[in-house]
Protein backbone atom coordinates (compact mmCIF):
# COMPACT_ATOMS: atom_id res chain seq x y z
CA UNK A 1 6.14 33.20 -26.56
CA UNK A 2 9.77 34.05 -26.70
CA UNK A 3 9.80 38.02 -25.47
CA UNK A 4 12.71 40.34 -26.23
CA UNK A 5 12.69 43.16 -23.57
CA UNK A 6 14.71 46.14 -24.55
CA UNK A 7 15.24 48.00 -21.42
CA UNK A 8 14.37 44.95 -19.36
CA UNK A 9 16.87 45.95 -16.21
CA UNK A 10 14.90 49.20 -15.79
CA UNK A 11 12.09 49.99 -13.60
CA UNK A 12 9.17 48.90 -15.73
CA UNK A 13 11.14 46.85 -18.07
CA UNK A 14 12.11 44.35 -14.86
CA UNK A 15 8.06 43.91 -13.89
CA UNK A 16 7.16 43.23 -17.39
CA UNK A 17 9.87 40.10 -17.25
CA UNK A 18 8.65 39.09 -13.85
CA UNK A 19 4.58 38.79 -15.43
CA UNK A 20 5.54 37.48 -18.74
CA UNK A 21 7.74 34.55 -16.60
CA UNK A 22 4.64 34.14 -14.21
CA UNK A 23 2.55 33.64 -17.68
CA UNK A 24 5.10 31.68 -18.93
CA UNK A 25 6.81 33.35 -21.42
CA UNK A 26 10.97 32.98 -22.02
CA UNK A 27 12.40 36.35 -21.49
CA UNK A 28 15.54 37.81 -22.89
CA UNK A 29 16.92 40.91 -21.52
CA UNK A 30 18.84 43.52 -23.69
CA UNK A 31 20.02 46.67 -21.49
CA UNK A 32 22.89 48.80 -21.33
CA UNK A 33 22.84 48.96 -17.35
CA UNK A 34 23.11 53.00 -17.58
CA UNK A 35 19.44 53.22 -15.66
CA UNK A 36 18.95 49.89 -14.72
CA UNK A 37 20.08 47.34 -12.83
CA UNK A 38 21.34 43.93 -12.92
CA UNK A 39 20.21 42.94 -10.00
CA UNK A 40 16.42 43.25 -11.09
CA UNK A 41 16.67 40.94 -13.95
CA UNK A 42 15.92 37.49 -12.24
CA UNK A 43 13.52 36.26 -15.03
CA UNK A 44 15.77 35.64 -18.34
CA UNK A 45 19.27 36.02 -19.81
CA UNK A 46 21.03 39.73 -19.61
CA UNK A 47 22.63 40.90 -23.00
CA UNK A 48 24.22 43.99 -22.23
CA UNK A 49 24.04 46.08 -25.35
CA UNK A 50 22.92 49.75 -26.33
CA UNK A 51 20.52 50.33 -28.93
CA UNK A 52 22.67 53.61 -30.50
CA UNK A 53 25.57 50.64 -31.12
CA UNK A 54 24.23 48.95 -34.69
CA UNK A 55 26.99 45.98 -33.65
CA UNK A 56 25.33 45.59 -30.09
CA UNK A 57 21.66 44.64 -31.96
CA UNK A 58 23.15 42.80 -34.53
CA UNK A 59 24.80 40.16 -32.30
CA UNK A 60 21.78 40.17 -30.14
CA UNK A 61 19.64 39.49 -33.01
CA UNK A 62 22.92 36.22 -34.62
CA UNK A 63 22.12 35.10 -30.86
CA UNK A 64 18.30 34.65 -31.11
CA UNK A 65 17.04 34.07 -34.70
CA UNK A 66 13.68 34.89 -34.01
CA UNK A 67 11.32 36.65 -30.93
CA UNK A 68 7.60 36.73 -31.04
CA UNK A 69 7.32 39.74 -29.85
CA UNK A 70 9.74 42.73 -29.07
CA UNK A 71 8.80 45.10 -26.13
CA UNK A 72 10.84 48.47 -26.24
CA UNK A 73 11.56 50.36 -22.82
CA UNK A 74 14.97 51.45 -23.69
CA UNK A 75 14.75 55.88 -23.20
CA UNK A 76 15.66 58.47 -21.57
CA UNK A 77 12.99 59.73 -19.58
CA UNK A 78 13.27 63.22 -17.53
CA UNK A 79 11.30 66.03 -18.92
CA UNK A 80 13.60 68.73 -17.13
CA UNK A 81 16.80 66.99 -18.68
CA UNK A 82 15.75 66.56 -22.01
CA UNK A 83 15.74 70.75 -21.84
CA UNK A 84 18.90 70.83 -20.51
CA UNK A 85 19.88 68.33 -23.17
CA UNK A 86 17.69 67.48 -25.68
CA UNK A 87 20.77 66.49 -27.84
CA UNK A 88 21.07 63.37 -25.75
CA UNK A 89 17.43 62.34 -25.95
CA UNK A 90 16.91 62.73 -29.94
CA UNK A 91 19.79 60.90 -30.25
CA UNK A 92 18.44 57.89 -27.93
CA UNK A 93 15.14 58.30 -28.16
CA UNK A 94 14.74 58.66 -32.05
CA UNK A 95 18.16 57.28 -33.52
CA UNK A 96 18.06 54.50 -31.23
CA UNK A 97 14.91 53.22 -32.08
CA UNK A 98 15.64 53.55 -35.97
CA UNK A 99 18.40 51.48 -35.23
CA UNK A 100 16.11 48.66 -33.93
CA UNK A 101 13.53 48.94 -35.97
CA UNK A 102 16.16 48.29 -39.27
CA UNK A 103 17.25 45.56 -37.75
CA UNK A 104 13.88 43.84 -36.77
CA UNK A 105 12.80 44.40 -40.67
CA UNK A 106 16.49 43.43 -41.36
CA UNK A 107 15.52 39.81 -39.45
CA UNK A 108 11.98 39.71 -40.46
CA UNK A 109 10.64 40.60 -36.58
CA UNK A 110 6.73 42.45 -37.20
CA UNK A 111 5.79 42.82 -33.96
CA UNK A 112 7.05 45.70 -31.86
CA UNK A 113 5.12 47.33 -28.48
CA UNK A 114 6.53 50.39 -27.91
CA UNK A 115 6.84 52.74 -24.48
CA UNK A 116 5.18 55.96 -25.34
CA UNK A 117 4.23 58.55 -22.96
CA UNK A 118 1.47 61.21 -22.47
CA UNK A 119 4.18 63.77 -22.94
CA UNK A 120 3.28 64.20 -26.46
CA UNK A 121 0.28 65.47 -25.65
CA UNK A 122 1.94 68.94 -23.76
CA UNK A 123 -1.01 71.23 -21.90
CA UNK A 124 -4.02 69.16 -23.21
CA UNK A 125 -7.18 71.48 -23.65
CA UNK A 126 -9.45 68.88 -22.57
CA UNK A 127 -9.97 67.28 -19.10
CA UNK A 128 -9.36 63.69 -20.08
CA UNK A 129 -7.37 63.29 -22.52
CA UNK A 130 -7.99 60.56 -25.17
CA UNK A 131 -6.68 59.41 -28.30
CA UNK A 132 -8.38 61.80 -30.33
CA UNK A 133 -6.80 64.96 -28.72
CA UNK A 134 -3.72 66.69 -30.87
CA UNK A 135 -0.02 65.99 -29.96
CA UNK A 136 1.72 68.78 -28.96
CA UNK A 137 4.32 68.24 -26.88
CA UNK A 138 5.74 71.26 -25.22
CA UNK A 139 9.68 69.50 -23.97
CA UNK A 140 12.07 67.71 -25.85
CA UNK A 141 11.13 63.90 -24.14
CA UNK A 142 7.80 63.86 -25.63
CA UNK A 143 8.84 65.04 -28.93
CA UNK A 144 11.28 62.73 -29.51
CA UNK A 145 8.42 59.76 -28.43
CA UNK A 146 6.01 61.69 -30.48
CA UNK A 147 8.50 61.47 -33.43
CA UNK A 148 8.85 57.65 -32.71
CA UNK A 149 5.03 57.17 -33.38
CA UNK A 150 5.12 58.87 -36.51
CA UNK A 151 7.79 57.09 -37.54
CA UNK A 152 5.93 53.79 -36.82
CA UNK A 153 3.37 54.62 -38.93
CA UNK A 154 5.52 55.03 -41.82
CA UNK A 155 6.99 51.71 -40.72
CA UNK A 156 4.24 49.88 -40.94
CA UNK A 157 3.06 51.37 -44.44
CA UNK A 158 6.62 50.11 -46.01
CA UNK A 159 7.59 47.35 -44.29
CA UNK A 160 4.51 45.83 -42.78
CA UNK A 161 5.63 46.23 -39.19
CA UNK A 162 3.27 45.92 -37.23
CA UNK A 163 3.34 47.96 -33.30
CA UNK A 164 1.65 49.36 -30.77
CA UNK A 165 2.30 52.52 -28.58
CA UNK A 166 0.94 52.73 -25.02
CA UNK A 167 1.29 56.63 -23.51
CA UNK A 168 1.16 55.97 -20.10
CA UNK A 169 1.01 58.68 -17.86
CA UNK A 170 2.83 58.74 -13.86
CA UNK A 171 3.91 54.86 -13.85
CA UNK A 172 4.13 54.08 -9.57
CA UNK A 173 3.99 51.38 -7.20
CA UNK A 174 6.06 48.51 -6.73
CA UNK A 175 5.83 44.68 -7.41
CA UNK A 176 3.55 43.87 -4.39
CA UNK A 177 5.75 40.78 -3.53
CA UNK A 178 8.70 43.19 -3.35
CA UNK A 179 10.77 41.29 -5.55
CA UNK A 180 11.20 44.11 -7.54
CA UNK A 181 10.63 48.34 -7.32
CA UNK A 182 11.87 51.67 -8.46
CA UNK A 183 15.20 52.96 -7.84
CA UNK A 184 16.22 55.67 -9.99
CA UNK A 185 19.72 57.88 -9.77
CA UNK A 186 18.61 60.73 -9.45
CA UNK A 187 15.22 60.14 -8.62
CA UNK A 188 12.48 62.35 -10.02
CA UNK A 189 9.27 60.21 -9.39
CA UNK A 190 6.92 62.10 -6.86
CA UNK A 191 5.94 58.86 -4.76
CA UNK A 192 9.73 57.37 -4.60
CA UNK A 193 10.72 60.54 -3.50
CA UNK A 194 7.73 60.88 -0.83
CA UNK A 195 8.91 57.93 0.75
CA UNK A 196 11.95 58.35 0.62
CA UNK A 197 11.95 61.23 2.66
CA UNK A 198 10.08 59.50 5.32
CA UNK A 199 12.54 56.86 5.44
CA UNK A 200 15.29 59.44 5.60
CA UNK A 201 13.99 61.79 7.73
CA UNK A 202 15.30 64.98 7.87
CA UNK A 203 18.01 64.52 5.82
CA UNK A 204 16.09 64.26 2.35
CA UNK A 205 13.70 66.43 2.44
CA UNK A 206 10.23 66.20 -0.18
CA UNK A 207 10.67 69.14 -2.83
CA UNK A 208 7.59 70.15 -4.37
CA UNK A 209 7.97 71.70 -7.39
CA UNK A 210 5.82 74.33 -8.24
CA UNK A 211 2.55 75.63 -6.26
CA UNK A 212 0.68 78.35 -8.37
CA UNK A 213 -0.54 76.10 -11.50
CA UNK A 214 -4.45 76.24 -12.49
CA UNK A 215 -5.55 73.95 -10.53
CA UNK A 216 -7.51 73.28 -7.28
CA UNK A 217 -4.66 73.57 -4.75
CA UNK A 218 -2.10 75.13 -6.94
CA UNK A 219 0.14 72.13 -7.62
CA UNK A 220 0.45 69.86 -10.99
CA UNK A 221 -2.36 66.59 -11.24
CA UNK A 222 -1.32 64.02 -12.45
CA UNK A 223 -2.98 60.20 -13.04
CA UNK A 224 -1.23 57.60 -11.62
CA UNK A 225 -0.99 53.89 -12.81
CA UNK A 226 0.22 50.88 -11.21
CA UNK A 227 3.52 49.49 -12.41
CA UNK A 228 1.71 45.55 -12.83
CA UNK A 229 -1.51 47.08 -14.91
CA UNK A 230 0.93 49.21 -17.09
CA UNK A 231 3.01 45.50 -17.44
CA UNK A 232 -0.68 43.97 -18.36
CA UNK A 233 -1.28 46.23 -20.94
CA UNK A 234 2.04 45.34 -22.92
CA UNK A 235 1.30 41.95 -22.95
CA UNK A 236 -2.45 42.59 -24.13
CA UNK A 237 -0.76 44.85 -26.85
CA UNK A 238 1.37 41.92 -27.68
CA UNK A 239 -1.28 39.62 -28.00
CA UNK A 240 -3.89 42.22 -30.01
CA UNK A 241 -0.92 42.52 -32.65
CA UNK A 242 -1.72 38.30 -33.53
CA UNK A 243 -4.91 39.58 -35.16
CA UNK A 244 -4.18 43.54 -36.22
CA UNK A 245 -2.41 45.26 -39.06
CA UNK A 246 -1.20 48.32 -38.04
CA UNK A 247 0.40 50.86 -35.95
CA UNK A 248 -1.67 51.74 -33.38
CA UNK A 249 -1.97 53.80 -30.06
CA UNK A 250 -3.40 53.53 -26.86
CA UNK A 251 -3.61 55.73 -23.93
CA UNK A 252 -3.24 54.49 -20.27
CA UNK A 253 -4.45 55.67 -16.78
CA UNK A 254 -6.55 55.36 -13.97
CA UNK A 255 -8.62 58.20 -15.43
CA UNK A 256 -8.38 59.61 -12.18
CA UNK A 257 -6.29 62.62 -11.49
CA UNK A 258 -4.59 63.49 -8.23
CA UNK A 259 -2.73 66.91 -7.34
CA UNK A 260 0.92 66.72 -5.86
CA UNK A 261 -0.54 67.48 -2.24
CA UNK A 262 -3.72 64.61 -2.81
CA UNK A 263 -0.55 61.83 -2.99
CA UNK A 264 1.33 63.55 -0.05
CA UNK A 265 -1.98 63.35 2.15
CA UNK A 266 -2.34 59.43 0.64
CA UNK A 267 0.84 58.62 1.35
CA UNK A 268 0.84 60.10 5.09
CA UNK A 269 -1.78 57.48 5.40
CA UNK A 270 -0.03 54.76 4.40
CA UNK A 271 3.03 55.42 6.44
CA UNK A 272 1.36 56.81 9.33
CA UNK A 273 3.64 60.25 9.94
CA UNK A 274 3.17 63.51 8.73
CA UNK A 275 5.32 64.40 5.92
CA UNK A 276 7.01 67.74 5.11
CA UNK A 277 7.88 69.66 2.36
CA UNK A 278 9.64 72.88 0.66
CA UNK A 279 7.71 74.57 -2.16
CA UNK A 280 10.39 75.18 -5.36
CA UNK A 281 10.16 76.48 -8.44
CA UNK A 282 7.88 74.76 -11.01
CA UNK A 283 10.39 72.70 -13.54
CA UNK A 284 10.22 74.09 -17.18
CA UNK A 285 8.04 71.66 -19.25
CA UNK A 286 5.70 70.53 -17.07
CA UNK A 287 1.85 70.81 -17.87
CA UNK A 288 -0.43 71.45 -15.14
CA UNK A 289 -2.64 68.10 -15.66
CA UNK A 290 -2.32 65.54 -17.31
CA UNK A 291 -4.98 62.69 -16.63
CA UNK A 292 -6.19 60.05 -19.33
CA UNK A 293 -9.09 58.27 -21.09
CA UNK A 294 -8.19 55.10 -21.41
CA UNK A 295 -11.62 53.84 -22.95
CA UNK A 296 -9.52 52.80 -26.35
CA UNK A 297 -7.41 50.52 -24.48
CA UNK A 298 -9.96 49.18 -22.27
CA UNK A 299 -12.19 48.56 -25.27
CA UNK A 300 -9.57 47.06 -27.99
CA UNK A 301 -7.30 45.56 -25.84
CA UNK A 302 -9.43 44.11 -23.33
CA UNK A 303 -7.28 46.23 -20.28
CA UNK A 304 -8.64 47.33 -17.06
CA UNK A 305 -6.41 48.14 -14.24
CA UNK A 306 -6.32 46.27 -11.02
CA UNK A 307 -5.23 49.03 -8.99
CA UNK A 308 -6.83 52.52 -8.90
CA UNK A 309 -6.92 53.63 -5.35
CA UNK A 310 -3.84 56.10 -5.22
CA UNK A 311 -3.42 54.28 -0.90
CA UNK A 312 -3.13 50.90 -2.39
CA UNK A 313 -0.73 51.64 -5.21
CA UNK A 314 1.23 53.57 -2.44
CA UNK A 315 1.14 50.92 0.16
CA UNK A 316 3.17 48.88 -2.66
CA UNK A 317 5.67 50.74 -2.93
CA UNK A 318 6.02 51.45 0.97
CA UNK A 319 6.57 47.80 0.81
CA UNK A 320 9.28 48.11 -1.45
CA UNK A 321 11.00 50.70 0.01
CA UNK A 322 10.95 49.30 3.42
CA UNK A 323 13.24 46.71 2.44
CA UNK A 324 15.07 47.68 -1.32
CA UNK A 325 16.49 44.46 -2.19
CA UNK A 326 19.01 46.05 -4.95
């Protein structure tokens, strides 16, 4: 297949290139470099473009007549920003995904999988949270994703475009070949930031944020999936649209859910030391637990993730961060 990555220089974005190259697949890259880095696309061309600039996809679009399938990373991410400045993320988020999608009808692309997030689900009611379960989000981030699914529906019913949205709940770990990891400025990513603090000693300390949630020690839970299965699951996606009509949505996790003090205790583990923290105050918009039931996505898409030991998935990106290579 020939892949368009939107968001391809980013932290997920650069391990999907590296397994659709390894299943060989020719990669393009489209990125505006504002997140991600150019040093971590090693598997196809760079276009350096922004989706909010209708020129930008336009010429990327004159360059390539045609993709077989179009894989769309390109958002801004941080819960607590997109409260400070929710402004910023409609405008990204929503308007720059319109702005694809008219151009992908405008060039006869049908095939788009799309980087959702269990953010529009806000403070589930349930335990394990499945496809079934209302969305509600509860920050500005997952309403403008939410708003992105319903406008893929509507999509699909007038212009036959066909997608997929995966929610995918913490993303962590690192290629295990350490070709590749997560590097984020700033970054907000619990197991990034564990290590990091072990690397720097005292002079980043771990902020925990928030200690008095429901839950069994008082911080948030969270399920944690490995940055390769999350990369699987795109390309299964991909492939499931070859047969499907529709706009569909799958959720993906471990199913497992693991407080901010299980990972710290993991991760001491894996690096041997113990590892200190200061308690802050919780961040506005974040739900006490979020953990998923991926049963739709194993089913449908054939999916099952490789790693689910919370160790394992940290010992990757202790590899990583050993030895950042950009």
């Amino acid at each position: 297949m020939n892949v368009l990555v939107l968001g391809g220089a980013g932290y997920i974005g650069s391990h999907m290139c590296k397994l659709l190259s390894t299943q060989g697949h020719q990669v393009v890259v489209f990125d505006n470099l504002s997140t991600g880095h150019r040093e971590a696309v090693k598997w196809g061309p760079l276009i350096v473009g922004d989706i909010l600039v209708k020129d930008d996809l336009e010429n990327l679009f004159a360059q390539h007549e045609h993709f077989d399938l179009i894989i769309h990373f390109c958002a801004k991410s941080l819960v607590g920003e997109s409260v400070k400045q929710p402004n910023d993320y409609y405008r990204n988020n929503v308007v720059g995904t319109l702005n694809l999608l008219d151009q992908m009808v405008k060039t006869g692309h049908d095939k788009l999988v799309f980087s959702s997030t269990a953010a529009v689900f806000g403070t589930p009611s349930v335990e394990f949270i499945d496809e079934t379960q209302p969305r509600l989000p509860i920050n500005p981030y997952g309403q403008s994703k939410k708003i992105v699914e319903d406008i893929l529906q509507d999509y699909f019913q007038a212009f036959g475009l066909k997608s997929v949205c995966l929610r995918y709940f913490n993303a962590c770990g690192a290629d295990p070949d350490a070709d590749i990891g997560e590097r984020h400025e700033p970054e907000t990513h619990l197991i990034p930031n564990i290590l990091k603090s072990v690397l720097s000693g005292s002079q980043q300390k771990l902020k925990v944020f928030g200690n008095a949630y429901p839950t069994a020690d008082g911080t948030c839970v969270r399920d944690y999936i490995h940055i390769n299965d999350l990369a699987s699951a795109h390309l299964l996606a991909g492939q499931y649209l070859d047969n499907n009509q529709g706009a569909y949505a799958f959720n993906l996790g471990n199913g497992s859910g693991f407080s901010v003090l299980d990972v710290i205790s993991a991760a001491e583990h894996v690096v041997g030391n113990k590892i200190d923290y200061d308690i802050e105050e919780a961040r506005a918009g974040d739900p006490p637990v979020l953990v998923a039931d991926a049963t739709l996505a194993r089913q449908a898409l054939g999916w099952e993730p490789q790693y689910k030991e919370i160790e394992k998935i940290i010992a990757t990106a202790w590899g990583w961060h050993q030895n950042e290579r950009f």
